[in-house]
Protein backbone atom coordinates (compact mmCIF):
# COMPACT_ATOMS: atom_id res chain seq x y z
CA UNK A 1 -6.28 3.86 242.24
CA UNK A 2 -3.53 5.33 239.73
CA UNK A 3 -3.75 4.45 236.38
CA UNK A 4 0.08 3.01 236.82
CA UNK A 5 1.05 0.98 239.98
CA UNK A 6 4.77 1.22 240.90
CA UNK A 7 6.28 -0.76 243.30
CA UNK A 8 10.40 -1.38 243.89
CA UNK A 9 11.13 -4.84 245.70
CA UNK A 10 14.30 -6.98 245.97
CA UNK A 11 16.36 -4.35 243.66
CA UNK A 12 12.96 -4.93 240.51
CA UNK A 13 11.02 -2.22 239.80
CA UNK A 14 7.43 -3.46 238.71
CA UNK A 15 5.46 -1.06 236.71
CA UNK A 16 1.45 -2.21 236.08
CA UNK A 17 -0.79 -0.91 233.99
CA UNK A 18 -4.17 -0.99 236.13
CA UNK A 19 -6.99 0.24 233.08
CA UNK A 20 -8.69 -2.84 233.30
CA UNK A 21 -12.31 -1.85 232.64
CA UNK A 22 -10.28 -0.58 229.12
CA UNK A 23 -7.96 -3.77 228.79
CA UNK A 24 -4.97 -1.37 229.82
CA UNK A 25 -5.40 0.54 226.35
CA UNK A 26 -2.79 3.30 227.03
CA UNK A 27 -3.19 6.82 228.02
CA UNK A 28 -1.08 9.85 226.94
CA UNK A 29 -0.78 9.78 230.98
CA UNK A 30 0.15 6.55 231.86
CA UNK A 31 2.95 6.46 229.05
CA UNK A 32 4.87 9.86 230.14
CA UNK A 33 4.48 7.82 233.59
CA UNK A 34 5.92 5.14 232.23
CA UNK A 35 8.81 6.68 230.17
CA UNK A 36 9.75 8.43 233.44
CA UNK A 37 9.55 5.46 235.01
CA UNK A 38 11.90 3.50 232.86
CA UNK A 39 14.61 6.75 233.19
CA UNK A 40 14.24 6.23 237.08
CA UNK A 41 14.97 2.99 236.75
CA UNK A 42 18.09 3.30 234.37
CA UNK A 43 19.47 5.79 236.90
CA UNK A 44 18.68 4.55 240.23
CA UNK A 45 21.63 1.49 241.61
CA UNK A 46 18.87 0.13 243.49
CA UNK A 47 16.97 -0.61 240.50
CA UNK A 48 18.64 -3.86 238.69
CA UNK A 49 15.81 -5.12 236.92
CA UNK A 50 12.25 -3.87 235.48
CA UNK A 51 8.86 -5.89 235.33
CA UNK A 52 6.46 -4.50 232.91
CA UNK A 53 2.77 -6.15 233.78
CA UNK A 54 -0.95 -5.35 233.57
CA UNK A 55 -3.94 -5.58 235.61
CA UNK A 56 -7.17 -7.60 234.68
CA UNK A 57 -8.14 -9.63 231.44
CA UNK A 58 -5.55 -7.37 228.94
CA UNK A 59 -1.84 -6.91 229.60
CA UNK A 60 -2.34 -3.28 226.28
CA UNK A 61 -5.20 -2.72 224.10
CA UNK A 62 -3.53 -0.30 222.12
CA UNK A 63 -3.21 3.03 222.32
CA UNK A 64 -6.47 5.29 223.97
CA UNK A 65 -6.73 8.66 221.75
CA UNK A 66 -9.07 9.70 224.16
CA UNK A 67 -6.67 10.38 226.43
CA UNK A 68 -4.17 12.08 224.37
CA UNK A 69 -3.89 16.28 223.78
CA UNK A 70 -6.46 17.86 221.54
CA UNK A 71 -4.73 18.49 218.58
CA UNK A 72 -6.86 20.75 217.25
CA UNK A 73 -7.27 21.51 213.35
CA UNK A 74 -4.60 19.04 212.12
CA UNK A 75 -1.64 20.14 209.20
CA UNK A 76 1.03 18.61 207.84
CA UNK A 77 3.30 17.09 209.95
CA UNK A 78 1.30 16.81 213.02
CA UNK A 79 0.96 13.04 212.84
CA UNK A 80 4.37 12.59 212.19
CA UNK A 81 4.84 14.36 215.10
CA UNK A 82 2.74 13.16 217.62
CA UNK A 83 4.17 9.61 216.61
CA UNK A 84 7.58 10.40 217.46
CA UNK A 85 6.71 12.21 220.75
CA UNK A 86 4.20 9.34 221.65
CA UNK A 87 4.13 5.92 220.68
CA UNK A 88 8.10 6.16 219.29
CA UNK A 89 9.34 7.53 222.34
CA UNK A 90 7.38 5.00 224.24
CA UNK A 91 9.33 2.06 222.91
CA UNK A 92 12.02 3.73 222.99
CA UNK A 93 12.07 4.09 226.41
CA UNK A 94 11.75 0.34 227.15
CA UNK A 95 14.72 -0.54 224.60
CA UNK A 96 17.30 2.45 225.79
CA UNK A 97 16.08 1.66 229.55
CA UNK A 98 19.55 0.40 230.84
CA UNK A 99 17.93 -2.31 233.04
CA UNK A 100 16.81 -5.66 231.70
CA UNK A 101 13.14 -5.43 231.20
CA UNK A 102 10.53 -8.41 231.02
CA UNK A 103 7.16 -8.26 230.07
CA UNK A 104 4.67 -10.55 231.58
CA UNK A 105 1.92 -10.41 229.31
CA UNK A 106 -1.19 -11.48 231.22
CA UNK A 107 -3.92 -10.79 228.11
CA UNK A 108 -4.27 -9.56 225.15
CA UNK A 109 -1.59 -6.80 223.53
CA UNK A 110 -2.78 -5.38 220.72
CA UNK A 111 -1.08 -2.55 218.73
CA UNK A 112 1.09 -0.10 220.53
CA UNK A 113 0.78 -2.80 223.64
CA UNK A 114 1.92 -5.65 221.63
CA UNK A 115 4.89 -3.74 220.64
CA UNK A 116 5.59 -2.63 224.17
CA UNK A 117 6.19 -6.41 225.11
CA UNK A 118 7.98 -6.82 221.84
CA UNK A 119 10.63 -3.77 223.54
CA UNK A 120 11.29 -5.72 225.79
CA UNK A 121 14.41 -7.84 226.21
CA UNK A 122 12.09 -11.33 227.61
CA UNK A 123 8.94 -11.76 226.98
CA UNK A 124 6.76 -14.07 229.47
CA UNK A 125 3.27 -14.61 228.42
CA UNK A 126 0.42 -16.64 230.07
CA UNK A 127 -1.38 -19.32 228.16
CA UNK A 128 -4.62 -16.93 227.48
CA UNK A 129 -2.09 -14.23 226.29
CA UNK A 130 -2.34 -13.18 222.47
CA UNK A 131 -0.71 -10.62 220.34
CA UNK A 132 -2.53 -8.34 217.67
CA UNK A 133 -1.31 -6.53 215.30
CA UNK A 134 -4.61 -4.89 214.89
CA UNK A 135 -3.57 -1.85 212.75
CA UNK A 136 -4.51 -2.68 208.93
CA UNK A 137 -8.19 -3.73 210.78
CA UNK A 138 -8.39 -0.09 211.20
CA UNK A 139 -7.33 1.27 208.15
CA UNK A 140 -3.43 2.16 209.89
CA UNK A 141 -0.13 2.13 209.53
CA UNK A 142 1.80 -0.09 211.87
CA UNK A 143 3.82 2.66 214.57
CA UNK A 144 5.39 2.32 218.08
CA UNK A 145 8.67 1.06 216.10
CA UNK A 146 6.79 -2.34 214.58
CA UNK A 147 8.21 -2.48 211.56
CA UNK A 148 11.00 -2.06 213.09
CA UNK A 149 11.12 -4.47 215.65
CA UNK A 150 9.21 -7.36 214.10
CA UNK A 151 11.18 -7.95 210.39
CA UNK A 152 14.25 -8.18 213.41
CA UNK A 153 12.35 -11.10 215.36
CA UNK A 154 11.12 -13.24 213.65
CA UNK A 155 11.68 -11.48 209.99
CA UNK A 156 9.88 -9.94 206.96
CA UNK A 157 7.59 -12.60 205.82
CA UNK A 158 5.82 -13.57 208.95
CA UNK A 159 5.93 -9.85 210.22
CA UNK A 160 4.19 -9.00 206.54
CA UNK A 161 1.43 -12.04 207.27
CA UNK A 162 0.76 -10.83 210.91
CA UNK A 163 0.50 -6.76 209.81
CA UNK A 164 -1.41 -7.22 206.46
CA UNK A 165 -3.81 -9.42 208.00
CA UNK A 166 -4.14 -8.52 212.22
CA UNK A 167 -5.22 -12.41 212.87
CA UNK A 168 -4.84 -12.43 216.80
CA UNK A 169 -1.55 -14.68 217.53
CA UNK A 170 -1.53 -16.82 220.38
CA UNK A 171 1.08 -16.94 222.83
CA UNK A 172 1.89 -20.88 221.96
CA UNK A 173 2.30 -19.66 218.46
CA UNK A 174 4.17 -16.28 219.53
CA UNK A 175 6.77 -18.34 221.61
CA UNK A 176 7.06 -20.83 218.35
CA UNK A 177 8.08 -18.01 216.15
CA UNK A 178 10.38 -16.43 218.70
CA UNK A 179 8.12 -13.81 219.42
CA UNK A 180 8.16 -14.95 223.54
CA UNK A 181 10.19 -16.51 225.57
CA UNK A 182 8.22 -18.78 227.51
CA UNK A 183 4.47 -19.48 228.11
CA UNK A 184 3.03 -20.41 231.60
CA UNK A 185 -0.69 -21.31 232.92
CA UNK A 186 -1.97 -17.86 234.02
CA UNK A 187 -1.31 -18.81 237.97
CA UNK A 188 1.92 -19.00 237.24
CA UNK A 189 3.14 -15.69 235.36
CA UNK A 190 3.42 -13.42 238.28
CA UNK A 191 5.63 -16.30 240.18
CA UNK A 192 7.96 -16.93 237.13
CA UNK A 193 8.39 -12.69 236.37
CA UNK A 194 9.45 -12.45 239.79
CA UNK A 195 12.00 -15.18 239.65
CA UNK A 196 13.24 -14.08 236.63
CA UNK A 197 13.55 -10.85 237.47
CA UNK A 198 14.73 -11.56 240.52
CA UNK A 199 17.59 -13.49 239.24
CA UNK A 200 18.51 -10.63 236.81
CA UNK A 201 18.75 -8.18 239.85
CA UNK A 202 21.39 -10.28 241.41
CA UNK A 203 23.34 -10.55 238.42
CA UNK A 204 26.31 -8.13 237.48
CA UNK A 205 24.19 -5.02 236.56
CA UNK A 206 26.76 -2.99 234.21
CA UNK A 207 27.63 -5.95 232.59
CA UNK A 208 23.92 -6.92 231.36
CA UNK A 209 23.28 -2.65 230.97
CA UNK A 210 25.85 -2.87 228.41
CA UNK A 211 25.04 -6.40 227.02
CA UNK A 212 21.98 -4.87 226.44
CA UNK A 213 23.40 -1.91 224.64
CA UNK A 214 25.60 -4.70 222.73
CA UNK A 215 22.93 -6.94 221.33
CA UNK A 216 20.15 -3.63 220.11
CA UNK A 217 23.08 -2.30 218.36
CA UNK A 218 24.23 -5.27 216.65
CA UNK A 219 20.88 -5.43 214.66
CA UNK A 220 21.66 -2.45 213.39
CA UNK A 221 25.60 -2.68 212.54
CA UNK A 222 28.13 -4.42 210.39
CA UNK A 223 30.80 -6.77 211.74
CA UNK A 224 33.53 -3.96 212.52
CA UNK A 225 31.21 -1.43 213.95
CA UNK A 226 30.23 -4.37 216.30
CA UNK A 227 33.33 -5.81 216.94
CA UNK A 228 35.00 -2.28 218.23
CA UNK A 229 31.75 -1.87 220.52
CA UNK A 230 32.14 -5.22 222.07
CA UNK A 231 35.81 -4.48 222.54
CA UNK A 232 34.94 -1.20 223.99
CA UNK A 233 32.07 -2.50 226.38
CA UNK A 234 34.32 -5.16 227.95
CA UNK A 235 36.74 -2.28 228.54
CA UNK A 236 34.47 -0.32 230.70
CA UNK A 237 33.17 -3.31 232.62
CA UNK A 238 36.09 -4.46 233.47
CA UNK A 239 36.28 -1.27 235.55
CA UNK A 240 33.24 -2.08 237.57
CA UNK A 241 33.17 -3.85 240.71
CA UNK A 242 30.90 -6.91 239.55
CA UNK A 243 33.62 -7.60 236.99
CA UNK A 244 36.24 -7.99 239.60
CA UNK A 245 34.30 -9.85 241.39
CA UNK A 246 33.20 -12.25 238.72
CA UNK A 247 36.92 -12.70 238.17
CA UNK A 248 37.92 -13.22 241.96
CA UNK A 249 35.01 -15.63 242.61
CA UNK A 250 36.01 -17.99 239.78
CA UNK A 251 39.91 -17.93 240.88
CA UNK A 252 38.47 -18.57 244.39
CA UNK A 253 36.22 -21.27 243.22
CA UNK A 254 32.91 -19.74 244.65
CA UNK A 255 29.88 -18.15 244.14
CA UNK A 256 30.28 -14.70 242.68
CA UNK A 257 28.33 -12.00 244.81
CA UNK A 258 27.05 -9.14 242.74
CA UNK A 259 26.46 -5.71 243.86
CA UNK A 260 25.19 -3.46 240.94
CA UNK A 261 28.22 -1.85 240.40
């Protein structure tokens, strides 16, 4: 069986990590699978949404070394770099993936695979889910983007408590702090992912692509810089399809009919 399962079904493309006997702790493999993946995805029409799920007990361990390059005799610089080729790029590809993404987190994420479902634009996790932030237990720096990503959820004093200390988090205290969306029994995550995602791939694909775009930047930008880009965005949707159609179906009084373009 390959290390990544990939499957594309009602217009969502589900991509499952399937390392169970190693909790789904990724490989230098399964990530350039999944980055390419992702770029598929953002490229494709008949892609509208993206599922991001595991196999077994753990949704992402973490990173697996073993299965990265030999480095070799390291110098200067060649942590630095293998971060921004690796785990950077990694989570990079979920955010600048121009699909809506959802995680269902089935297990535990811990590290790098904790960040991966923090990427992500929802977040469903089952009841036996739990997020680590298991670097400082080993002596590490947070990477994969944390310190970026967390100080933006739920801000820098509960992001400093969860990274000095690497207590496991559980999902009923993740979706309190804003970490997830919603928590279901364990039965139920594959059900609600699908009819999320399946709801997103009917919607008016541009539109969200660039909602998307919209809301990243925005954590990043002052109140001008995001005005213009809203104004911009709505320009170039209302070129699309979807947009006219949104606009016809509410004049019309009826259901608006989406096509992904």
């Amino acid at each position: 069986m390959p290390d990544v399962l990939h499957a594309l079904d009602n217009g969502v493309s589900w991509i499952t990590l399937n390392r169970p006997e190693a909790m789904n702790a990724v490989t230098w493999d399964q990530r350039e699978r999944i980055i390419a993946l992702l770029a598929e995805a953002s490229a494709d029409p008949a892609v509208r949404a993206v599922v991001v799920t595991a196999t077994g007990r753990g949704f992402c361990a973490g990173a697996d070394l073993r299965g990265s390059p030999p480095v070799g005799d390291r110098v200067a610089g060649d942590v630095a770099r293998m971060i921004r080729q690796g785990a950077q790029r990694f989570i990079a590809a979920v955010m600048d993936c121009e699909k809506p993404v959802i995680a269902a987190v089935n297990g535990t994420a811990a590290g790098i695979g904790a960040h991966l479902a923090f990427a992500c634009d929802l977040v469903l996790a089952a009841e036996s889910a739990r997020f680590v932030e298991v670097f400082a237990r080993r002596g590490l720096v947070p990477d994969g983007g944390g310190a970026y990503l967390l100080p933006r959820l739920i801000g820098p004093q509960r992001t400093k408590e969860l990274m000095y200390f690497g207590d496991a988090l559980p999902a009923a205290e993740a979706h309190a702090m804003g970490l997830v969306n919603r928590v279901v029994p364990a039965e139920d995550l594959p059900k609600t992912a699908r009819a999320w995602a399946e709801r997103l791939a009917q919607g008016p694909t541009r539109a969200l692509a660039l909602t998307k775009q919209l809301v990243n930047a925005s954590l990043d930008a002052d109140r001008t810089t995001a005005f213009a880009a809203e104004a911009t965005a709505q320009e170039l949707n209302m070129t699309t399809r979807d947009a006219q159609e949104g606009v016809a179906s509410f004049v019309e009084r009826r259901e608006a009919r989406y096509e992904g373009r």
